[in-house]
C-alpha atoms as a PDB file:
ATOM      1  CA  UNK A   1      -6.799-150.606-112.018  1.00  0.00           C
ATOM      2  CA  UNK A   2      -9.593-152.109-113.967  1.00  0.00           C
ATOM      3  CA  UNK A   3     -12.385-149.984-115.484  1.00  0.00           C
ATOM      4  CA  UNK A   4     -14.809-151.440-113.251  1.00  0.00           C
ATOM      5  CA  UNK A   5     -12.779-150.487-109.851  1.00  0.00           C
ATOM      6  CA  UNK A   6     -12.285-147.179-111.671  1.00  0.00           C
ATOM      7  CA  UNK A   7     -16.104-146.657-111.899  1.00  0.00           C
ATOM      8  CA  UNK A   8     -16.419-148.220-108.484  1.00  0.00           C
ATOM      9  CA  UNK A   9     -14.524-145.673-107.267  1.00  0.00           C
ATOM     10  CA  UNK A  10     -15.997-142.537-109.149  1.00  0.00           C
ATOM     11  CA  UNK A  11     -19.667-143.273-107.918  1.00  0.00           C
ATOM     12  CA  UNK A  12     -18.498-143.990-104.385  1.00  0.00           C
ATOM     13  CA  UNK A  13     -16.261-140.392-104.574  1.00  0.00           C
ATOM     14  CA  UNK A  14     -19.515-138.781-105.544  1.00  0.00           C
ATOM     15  CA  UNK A  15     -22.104-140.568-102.714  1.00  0.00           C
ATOM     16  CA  UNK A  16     -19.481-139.274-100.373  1.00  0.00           C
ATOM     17  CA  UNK A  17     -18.888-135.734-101.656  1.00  0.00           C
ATOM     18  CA  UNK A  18     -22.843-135.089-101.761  1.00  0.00           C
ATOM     19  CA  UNK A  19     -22.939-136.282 -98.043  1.00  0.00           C
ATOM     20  CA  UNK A  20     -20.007-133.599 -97.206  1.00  0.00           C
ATOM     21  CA  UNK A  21     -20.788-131.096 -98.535  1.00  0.00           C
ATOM     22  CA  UNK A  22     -21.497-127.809 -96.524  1.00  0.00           C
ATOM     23  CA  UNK A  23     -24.526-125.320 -97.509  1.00  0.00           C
ATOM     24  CA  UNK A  24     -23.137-121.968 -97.306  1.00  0.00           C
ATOM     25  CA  UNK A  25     -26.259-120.817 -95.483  1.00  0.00           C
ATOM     26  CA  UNK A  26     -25.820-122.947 -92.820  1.00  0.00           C
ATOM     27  CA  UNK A  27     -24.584-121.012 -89.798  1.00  0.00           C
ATOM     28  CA  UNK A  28     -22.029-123.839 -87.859  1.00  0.00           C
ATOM     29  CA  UNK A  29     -21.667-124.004 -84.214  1.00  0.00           C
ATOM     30  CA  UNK A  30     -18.511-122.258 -82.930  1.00  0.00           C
ATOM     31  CA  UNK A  31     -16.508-122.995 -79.593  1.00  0.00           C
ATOM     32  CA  UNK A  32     -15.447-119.542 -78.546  1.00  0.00           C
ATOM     33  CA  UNK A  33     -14.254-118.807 -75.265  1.00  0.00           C
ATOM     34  CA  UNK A  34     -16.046-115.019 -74.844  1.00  0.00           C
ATOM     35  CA  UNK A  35     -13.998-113.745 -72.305  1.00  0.00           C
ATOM     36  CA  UNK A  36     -11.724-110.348 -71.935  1.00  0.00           C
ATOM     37  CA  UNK A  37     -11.075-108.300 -74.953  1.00  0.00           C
ATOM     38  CA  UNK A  38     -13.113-111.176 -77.028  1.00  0.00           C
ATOM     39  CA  UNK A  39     -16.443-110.680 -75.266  1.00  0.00           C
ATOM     40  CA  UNK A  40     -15.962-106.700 -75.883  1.00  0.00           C
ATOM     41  CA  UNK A  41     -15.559-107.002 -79.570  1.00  0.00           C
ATOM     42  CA  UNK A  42     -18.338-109.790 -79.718  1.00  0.00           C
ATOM     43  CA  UNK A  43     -20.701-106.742 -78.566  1.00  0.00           C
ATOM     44  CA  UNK A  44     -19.141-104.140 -80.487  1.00  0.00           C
ATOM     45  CA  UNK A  45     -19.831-105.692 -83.592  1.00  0.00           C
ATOM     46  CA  UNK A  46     -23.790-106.513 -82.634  1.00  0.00           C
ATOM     47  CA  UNK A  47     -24.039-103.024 -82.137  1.00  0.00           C
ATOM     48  CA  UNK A  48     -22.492-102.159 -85.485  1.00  0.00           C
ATOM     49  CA  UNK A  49     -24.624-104.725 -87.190  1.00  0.00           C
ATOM     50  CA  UNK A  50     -27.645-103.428 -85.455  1.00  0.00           C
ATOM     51  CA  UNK A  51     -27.210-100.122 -87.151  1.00  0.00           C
ATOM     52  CA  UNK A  52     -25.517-101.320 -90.566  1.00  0.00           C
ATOM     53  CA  UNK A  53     -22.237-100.277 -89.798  1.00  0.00           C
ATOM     54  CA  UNK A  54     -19.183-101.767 -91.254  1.00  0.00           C
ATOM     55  CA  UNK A  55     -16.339-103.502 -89.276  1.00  0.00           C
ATOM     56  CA  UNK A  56     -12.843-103.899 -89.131  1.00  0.00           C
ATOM     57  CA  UNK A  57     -10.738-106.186 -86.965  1.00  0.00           C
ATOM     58  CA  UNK A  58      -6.988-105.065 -86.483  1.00  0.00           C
ATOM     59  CA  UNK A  59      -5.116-108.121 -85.136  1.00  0.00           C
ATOM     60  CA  UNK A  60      -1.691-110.154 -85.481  1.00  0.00           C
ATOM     61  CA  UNK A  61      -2.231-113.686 -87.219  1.00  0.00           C
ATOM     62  CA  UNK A  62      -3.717-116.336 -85.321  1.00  0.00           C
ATOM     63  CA  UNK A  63      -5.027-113.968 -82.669  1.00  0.00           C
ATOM     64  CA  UNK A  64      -9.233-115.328 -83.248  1.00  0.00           C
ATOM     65  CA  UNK A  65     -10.692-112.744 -85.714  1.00  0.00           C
ATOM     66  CA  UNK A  66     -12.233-115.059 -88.194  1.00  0.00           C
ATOM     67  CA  UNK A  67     -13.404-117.448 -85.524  1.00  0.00           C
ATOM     68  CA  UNK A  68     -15.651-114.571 -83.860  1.00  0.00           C
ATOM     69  CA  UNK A  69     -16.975-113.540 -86.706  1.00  0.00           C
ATOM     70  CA  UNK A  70     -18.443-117.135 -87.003  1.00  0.00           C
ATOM     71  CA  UNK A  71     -19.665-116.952 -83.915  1.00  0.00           C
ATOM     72  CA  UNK A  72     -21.527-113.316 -85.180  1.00  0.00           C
ATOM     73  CA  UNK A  73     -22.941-115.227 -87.851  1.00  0.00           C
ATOM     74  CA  UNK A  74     -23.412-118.546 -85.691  1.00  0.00           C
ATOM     75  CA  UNK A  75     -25.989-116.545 -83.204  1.00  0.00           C
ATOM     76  CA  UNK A  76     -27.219-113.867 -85.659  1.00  0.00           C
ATOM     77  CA  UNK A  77     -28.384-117.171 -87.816  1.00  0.00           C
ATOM     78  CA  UNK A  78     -26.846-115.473 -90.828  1.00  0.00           C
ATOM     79  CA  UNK A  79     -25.151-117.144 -94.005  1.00  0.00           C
ATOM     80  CA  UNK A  80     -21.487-116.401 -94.115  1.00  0.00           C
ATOM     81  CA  UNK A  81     -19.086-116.039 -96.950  1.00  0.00           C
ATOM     82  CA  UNK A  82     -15.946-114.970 -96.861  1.00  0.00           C
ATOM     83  CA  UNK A  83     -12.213-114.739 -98.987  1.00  0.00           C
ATOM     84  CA  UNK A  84      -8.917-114.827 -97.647  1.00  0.00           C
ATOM     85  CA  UNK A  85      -7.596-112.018-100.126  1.00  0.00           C
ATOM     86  CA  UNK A  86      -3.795-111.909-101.635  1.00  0.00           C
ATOM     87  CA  UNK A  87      -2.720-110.718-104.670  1.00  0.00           C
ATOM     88  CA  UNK A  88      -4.194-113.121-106.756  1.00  0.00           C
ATOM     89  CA  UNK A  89      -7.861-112.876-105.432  1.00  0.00           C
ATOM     90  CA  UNK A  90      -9.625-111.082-108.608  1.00  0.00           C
ATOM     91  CA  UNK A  91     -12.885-108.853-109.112  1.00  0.00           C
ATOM     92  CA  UNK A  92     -13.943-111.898-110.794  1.00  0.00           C
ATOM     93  CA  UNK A  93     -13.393-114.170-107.581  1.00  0.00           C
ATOM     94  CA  UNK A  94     -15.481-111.971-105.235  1.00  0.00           C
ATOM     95  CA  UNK A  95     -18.328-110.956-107.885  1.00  0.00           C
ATOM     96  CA  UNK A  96     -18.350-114.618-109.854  1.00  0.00           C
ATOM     97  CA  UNK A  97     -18.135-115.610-113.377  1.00  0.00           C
ATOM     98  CA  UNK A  98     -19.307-117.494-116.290  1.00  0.00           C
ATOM     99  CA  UNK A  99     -19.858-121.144-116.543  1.00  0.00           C
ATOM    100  CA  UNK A 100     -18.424-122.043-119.719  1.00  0.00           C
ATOM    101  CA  UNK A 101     -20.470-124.854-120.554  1.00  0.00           C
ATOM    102  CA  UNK A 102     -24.100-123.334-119.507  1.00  0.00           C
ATOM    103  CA  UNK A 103     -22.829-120.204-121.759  1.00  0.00           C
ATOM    104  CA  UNK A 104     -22.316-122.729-124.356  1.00  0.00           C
ATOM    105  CA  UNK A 105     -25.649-123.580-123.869  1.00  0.00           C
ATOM    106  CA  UNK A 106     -27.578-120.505-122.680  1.00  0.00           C
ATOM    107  CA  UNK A 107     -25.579-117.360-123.960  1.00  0.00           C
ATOM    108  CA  UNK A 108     -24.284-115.057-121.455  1.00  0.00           C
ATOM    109  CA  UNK A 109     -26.977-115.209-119.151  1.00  0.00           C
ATOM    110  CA  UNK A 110     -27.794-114.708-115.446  1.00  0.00           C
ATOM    111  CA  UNK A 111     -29.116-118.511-116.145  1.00  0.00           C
ATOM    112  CA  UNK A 112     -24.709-119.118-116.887  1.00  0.00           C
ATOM    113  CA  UNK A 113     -23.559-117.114-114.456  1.00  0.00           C
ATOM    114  CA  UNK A 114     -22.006-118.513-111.371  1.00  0.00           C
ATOM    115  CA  UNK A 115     -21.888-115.762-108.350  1.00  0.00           C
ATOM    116  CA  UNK A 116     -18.900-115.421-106.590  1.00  0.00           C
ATOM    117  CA  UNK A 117     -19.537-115.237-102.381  1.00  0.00           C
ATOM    118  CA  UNK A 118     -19.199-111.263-102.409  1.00  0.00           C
ATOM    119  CA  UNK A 119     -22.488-111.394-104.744  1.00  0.00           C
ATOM    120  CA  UNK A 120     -24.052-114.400-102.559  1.00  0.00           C
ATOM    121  CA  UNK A 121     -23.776-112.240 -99.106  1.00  0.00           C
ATOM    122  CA  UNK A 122     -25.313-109.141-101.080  1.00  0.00           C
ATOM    123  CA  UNK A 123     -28.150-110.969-102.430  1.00  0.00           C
ATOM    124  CA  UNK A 124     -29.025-112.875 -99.646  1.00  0.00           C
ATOM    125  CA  UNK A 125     -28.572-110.497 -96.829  1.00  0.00           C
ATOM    126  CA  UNK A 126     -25.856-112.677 -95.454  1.00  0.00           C
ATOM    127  CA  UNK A 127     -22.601-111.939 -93.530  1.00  0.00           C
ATOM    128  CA  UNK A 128     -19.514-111.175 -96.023  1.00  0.00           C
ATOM    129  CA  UNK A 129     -16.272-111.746 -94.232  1.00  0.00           C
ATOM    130  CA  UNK A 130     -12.840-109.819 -96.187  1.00  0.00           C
ATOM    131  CA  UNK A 131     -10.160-111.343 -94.357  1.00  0.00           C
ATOM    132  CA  UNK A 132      -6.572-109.874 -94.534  1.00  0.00           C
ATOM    133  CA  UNK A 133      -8.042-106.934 -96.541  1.00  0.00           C
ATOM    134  CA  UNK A 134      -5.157-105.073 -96.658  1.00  0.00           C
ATOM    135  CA  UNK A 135      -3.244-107.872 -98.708  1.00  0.00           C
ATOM    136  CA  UNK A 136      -5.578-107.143-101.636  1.00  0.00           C
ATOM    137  CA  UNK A 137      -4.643-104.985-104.504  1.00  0.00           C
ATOM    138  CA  UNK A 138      -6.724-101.852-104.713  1.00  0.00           C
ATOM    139  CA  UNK A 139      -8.461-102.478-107.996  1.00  0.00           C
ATOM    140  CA  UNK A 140      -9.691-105.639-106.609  1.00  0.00           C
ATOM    141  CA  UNK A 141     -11.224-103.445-103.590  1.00  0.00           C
ATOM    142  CA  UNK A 142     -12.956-101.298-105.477  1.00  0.00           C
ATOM    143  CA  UNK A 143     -15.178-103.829-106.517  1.00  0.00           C
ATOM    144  CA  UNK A 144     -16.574-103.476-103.201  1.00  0.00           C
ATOM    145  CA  UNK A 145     -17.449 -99.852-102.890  1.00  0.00           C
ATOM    146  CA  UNK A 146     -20.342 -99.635-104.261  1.00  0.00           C
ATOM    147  CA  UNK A 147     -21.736-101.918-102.029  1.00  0.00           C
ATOM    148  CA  UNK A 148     -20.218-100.955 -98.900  1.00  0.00           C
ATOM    149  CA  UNK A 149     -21.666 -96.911 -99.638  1.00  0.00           C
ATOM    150  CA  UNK A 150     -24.904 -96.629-102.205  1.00  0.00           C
ATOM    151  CA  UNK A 151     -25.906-100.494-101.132  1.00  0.00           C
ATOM    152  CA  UNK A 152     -26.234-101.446-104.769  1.00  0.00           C
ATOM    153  CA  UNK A 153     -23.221-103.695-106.650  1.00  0.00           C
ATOM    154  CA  UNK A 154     -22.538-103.900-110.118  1.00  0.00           C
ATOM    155  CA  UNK A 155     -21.795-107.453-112.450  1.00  0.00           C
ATOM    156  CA  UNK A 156     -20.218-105.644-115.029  1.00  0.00           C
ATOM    157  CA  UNK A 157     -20.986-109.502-116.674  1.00  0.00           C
ATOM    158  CA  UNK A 158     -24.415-108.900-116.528  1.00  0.00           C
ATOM    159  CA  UNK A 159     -23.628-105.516-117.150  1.00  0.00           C
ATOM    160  CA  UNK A 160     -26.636-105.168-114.305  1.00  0.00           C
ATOM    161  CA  UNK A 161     -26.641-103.302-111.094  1.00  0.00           C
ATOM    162  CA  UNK A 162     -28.495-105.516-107.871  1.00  0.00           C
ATOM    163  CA  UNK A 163     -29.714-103.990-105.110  1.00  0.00           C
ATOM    164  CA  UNK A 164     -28.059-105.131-101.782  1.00  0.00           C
ATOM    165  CA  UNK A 165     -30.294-106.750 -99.431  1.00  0.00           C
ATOM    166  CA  UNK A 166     -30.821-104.819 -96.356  1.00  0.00           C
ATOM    167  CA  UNK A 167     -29.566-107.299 -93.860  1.00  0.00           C
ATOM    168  CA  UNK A 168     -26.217-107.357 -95.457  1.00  0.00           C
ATOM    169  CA  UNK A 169     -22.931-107.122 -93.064  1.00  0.00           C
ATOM    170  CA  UNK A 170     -19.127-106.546 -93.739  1.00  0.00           C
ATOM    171  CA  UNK A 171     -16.553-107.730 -91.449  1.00  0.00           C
ATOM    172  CA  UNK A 172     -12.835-106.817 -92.387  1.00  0.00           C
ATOM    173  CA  UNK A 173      -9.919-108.461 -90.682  1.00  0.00           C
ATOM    174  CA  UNK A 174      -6.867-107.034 -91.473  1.00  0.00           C
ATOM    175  CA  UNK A 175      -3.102-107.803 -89.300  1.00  0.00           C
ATOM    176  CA  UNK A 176      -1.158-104.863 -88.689  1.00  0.00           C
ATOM    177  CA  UNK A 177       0.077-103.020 -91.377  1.00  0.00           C
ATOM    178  CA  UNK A 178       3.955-103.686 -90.350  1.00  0.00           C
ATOM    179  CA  UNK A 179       3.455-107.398 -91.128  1.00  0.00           C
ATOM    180  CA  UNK A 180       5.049-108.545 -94.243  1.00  0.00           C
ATOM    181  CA  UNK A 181       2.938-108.795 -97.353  1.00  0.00           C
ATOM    182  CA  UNK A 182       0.159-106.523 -96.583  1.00  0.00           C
ATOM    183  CA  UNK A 183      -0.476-102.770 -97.739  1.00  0.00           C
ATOM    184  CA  UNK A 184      -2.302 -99.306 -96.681  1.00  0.00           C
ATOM    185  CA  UNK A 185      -5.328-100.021 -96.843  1.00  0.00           C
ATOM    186  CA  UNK A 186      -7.174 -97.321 -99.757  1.00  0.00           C
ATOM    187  CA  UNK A 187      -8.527 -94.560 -98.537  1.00  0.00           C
ATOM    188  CA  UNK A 188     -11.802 -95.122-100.299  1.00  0.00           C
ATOM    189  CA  UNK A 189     -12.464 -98.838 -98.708  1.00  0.00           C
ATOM    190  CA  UNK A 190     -11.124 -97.002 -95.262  1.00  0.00           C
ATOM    191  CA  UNK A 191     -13.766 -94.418 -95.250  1.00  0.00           C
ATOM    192  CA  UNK A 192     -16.989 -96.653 -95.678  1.00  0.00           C
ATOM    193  CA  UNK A 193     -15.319 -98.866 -92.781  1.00  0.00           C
ATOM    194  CA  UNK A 194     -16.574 -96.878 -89.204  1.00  0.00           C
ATOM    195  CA  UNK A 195     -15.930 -99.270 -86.668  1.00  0.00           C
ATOM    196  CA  UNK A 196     -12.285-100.421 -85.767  1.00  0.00           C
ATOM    197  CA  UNK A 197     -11.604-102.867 -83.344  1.00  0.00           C
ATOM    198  CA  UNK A 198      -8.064-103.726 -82.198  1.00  0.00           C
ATOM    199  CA  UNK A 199      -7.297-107.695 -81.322  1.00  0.00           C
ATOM    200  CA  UNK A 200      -4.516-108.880 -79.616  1.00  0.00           C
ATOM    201  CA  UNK A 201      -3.229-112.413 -78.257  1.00  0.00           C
ATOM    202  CA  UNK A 202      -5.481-113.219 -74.975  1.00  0.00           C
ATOM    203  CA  UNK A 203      -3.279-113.537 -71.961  1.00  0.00           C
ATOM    204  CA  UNK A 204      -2.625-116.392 -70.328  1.00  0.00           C
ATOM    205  CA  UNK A 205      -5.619-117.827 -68.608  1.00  0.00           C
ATOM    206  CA  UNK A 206      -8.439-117.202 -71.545  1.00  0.00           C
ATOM    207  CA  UNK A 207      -5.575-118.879 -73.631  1.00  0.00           C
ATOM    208  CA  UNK A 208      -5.528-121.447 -71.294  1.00  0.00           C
ATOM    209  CA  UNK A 209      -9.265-121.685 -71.301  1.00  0.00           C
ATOM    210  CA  UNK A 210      -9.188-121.597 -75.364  1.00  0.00           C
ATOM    211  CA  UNK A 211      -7.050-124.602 -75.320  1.00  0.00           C
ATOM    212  CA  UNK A 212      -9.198-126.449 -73.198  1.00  0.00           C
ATOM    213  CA  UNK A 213     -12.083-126.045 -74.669  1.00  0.00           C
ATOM    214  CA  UNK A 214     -10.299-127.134 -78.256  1.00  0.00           C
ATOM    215  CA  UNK A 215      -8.544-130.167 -76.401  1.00  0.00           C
ATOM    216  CA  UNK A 216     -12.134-131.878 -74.741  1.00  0.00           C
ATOM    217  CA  UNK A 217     -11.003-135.332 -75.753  1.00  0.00           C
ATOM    218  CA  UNK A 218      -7.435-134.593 -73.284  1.00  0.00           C
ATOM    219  CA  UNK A 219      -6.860-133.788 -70.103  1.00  0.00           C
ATOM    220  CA  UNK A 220      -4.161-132.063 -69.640  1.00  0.00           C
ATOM    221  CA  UNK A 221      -2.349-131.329 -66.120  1.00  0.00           C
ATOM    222  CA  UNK A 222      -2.683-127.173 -65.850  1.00  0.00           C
ATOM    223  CA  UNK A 223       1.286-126.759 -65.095  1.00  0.00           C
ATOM    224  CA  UNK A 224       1.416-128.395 -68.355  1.00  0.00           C
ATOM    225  CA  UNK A 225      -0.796-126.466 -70.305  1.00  0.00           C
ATOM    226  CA  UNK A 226       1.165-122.988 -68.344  1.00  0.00           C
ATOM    227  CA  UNK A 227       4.673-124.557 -69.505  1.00  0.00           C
ATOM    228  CA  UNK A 228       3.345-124.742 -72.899  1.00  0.00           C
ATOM    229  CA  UNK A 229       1.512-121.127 -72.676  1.00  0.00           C
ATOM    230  CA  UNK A 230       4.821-119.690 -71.561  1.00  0.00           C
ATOM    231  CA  UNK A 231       6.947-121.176 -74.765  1.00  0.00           C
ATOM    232  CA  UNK A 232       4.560-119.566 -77.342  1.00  0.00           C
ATOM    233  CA  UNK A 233       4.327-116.506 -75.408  1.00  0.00           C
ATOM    234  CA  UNK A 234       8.515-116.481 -75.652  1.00  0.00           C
ATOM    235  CA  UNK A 235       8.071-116.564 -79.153  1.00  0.00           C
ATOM    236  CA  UNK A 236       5.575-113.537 -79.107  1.00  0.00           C
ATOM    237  CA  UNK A 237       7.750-111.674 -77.090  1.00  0.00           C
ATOM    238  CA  UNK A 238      11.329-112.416 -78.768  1.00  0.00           C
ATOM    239  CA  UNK A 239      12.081-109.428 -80.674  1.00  0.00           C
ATOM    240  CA  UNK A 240      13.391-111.685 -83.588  1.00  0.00           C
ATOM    241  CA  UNK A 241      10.075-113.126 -84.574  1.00  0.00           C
ATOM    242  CA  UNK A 242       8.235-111.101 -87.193  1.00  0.00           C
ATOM    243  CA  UNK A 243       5.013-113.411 -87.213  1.00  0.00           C
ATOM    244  CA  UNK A 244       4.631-115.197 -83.832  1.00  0.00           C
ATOM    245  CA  UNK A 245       3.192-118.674 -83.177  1.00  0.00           C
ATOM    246  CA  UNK A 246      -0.617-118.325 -83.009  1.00  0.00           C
ATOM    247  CA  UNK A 247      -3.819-119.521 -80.913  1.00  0.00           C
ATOM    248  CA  UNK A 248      -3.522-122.745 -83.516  1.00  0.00           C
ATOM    249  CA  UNK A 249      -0.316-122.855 -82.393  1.00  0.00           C
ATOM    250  CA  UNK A 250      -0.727-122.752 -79.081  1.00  0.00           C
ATOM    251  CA  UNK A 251      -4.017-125.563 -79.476  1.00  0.00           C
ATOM    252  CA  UNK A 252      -1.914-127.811 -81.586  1.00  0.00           C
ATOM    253  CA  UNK A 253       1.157-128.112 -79.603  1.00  0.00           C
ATOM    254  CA  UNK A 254      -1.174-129.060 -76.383  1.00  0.00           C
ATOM    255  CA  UNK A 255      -2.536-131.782 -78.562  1.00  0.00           C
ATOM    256  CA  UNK A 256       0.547-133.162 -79.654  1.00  0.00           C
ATOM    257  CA  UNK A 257       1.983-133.471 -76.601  1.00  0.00           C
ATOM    258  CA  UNK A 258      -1.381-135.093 -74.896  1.00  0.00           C
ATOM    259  CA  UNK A 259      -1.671-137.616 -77.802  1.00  0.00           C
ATOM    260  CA  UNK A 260       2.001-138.849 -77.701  1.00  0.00           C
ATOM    261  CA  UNK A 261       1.729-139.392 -73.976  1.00  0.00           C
ATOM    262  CA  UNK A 262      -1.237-141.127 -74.316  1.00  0.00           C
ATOM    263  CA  UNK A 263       0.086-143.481 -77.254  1.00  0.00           C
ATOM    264  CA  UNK A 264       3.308-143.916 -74.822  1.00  0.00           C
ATOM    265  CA  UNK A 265       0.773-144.806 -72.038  1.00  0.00           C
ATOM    266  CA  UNK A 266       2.857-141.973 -69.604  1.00  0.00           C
ATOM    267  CA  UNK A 267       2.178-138.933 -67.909  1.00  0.00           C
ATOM    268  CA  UNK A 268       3.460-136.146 -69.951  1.00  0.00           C
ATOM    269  CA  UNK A 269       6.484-134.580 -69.314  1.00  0.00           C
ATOM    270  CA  UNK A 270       8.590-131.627 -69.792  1.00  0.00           C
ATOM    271  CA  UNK A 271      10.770-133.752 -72.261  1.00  0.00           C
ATOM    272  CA  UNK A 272       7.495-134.520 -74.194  1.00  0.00           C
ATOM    273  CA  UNK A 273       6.652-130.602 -74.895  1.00  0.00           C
ATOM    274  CA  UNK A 274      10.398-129.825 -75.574  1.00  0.00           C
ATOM    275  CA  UNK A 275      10.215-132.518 -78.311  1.00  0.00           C
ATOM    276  CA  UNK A 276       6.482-131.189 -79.461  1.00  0.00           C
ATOM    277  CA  UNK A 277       8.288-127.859 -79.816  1.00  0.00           C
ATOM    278  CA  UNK A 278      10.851-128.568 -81.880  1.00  0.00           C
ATOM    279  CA  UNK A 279       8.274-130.558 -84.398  1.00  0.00           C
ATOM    280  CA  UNK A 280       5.864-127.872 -84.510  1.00  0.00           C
ATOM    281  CA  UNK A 281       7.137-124.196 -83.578  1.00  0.00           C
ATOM    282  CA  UNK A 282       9.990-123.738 -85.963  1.00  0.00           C
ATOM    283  CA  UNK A 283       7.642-123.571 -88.819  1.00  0.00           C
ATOM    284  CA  UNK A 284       4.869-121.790 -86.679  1.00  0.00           C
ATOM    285  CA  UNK A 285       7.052-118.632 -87.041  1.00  0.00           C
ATOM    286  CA  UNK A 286       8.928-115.815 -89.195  1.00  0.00           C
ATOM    287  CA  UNK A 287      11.821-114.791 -87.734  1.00  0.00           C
ATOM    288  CA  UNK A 288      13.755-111.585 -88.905  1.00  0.00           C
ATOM    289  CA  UNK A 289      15.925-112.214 -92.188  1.00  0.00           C
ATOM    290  CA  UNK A 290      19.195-113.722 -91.468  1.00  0.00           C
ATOM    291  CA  UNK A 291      18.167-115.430 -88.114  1.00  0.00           C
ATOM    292  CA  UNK A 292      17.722-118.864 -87.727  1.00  0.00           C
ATOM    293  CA  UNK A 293      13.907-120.089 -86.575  1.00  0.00           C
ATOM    294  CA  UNK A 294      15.892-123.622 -85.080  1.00  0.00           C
ATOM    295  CA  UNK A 295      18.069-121.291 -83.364  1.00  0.00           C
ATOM    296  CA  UNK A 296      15.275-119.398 -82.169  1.00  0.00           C
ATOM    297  CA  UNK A 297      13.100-122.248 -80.648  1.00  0.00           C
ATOM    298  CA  UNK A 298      15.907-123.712 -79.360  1.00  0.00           C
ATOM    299  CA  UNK A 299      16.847-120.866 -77.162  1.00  0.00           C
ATOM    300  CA  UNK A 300      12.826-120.248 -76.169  1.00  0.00           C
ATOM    301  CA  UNK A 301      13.033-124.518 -75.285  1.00  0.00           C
ATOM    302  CA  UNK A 302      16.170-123.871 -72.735  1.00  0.00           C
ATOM    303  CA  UNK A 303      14.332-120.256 -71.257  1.00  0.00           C
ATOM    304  CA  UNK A 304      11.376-121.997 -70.023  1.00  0.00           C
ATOM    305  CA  UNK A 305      11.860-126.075 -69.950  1.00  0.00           C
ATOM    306  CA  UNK A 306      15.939-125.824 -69.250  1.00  0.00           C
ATOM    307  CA  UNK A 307      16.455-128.226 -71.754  1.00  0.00           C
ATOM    308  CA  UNK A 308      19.207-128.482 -74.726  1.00  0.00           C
END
């Protein structure tokens, strides 16, 4: 590659990259099907916002949590931030950090400092979503109590204290406490969260509705889309699955099995989701230690299609 190409390619990487990116104050449109259990805890959670309480949503993975909360902060026309937290999410990652080059040139300064979204959402009054909660380590929680209880939040960077804008929410999402990997939630971060809500996988015809309205550019015949909702809810049920196939799950297999028909130029078949199945569902789930996934698909494939 010559320098020029190389140069080429560096200013075209950065037209593009300024023309993608996404303000974080700019609430998206969400496609949602509010329906059943979904349209409850849509309305549970304006109330709680209306008076400033925090949330929690209690749900298996893949099950829709984070995308209503989008939709809160879609129709509340409120910035949203949020962190997927795990054991190597820091106080530093929610509450931000020095830029080492404006340090360099400013001293450690609120001009240097770069605030992480936990800081953004307090500041700006925005909506501050903590998903999987419970897989963060308690010292890293901590950092939110303050916030959460006296509304005020200290950068021990700035060594400052800021004052939490009033229109400030917290959403948790958290998936049952059985699931592998996550913890008890502290007792501290429990207490300043008042209103629970408990998620669960949709049954079959919202599902079916959710994958229509994710598949707009298919149509797919309804037995179809029934075949495929029975096969992931085998997996749910099968007693050897520790983390079933989710909602993405369910949406991607439907579009697999549309799009290779249509490249084909067939109608789609039973075939066509038993071979969509074995591509995608194996990995789509955690089966108990010592038992095969392949096995486990395979079995769920003969149940409901009656094919080897």
């Amino acid at each position: 590659m010559t320098i020029g190409a190389s140069d080429e390619i560096r200013k075209s990487f950065t037209k593009v990259l300024k023309e993608s990116l996404i303000s974080e104050k700019k609430a998206e449109p969400v496609n949602i099907v509010l329906e059943g259990s979904y349209k409850e805890a849509y309305e549970i959670i304006l109330d709680a916002y209306e008076c400033k309480l925090h949330v929690a949503l209690v749900g298996p993975p893949g099950s829709g949590k984070t995308l209503l909360c989008r939709k809160i902060a879609y129709d509340l026309g409120k910035p949203f931030f949020w962190v997927t937290f795990s054991e190597l999410v820091r106080s530093s990652t929610l509450i931000g950090s020095f830029d080492p080059v404006l340090a360099f040139q400013e001293g450690f300064s609120s001009e240097s400092f770069i605030p992480g979204p936990f800081t953004l959402a307090v500041l700006v009054g925005g909506i501050f979503f903590a998903n999987e909660i419970n897989r963060g380590d308690e010292f890293t929680l901590n950092t939110l109590l303050d916030a959460l209880e006296e509304r005020r939040l200290y950068i021990p960077q700035l060594r400052s204290w800021v004052k939490v804008h009033e229109d400030f929410f917290f959403i948790s999402a958290m998936n049952p406490s059985e699931l592998r990997g996550t913890r008890r939630l502290p007792a501290a971060i429990k207490d300043r969260i008042k209103v629970w809500i408990k998620i669960d996988y949709p049954p079959a015809d919202i599902e079916k509705k959710i994958i229509i309205a994710n598949t707009p550019e298919y149509q797919i015949p309804p037995h179809f889309l029934d075949v495929i909702i029975d096969l992931v809810r085998r997996l749910r049920e099968d007693p050897d699955v520790e983390t079933p196939p989710s909602l993405r799950t369910s949406i991607a297999l439907a579009r697999f099995v549309a799009q290779r028909a249509k490249r084909l130029g067939k109608q789609i078949t039973y075939e066509d989701i038993a071979y969509a199945a074995r591509c995608i569902l194996v990995e789509a789930i955690e089966p108990r230690a010592g038992i095969s996934a392949e096995n486990i698909v395979r079995g769920a494939i003969l149940d409901v299609l009656g094919i080897e």
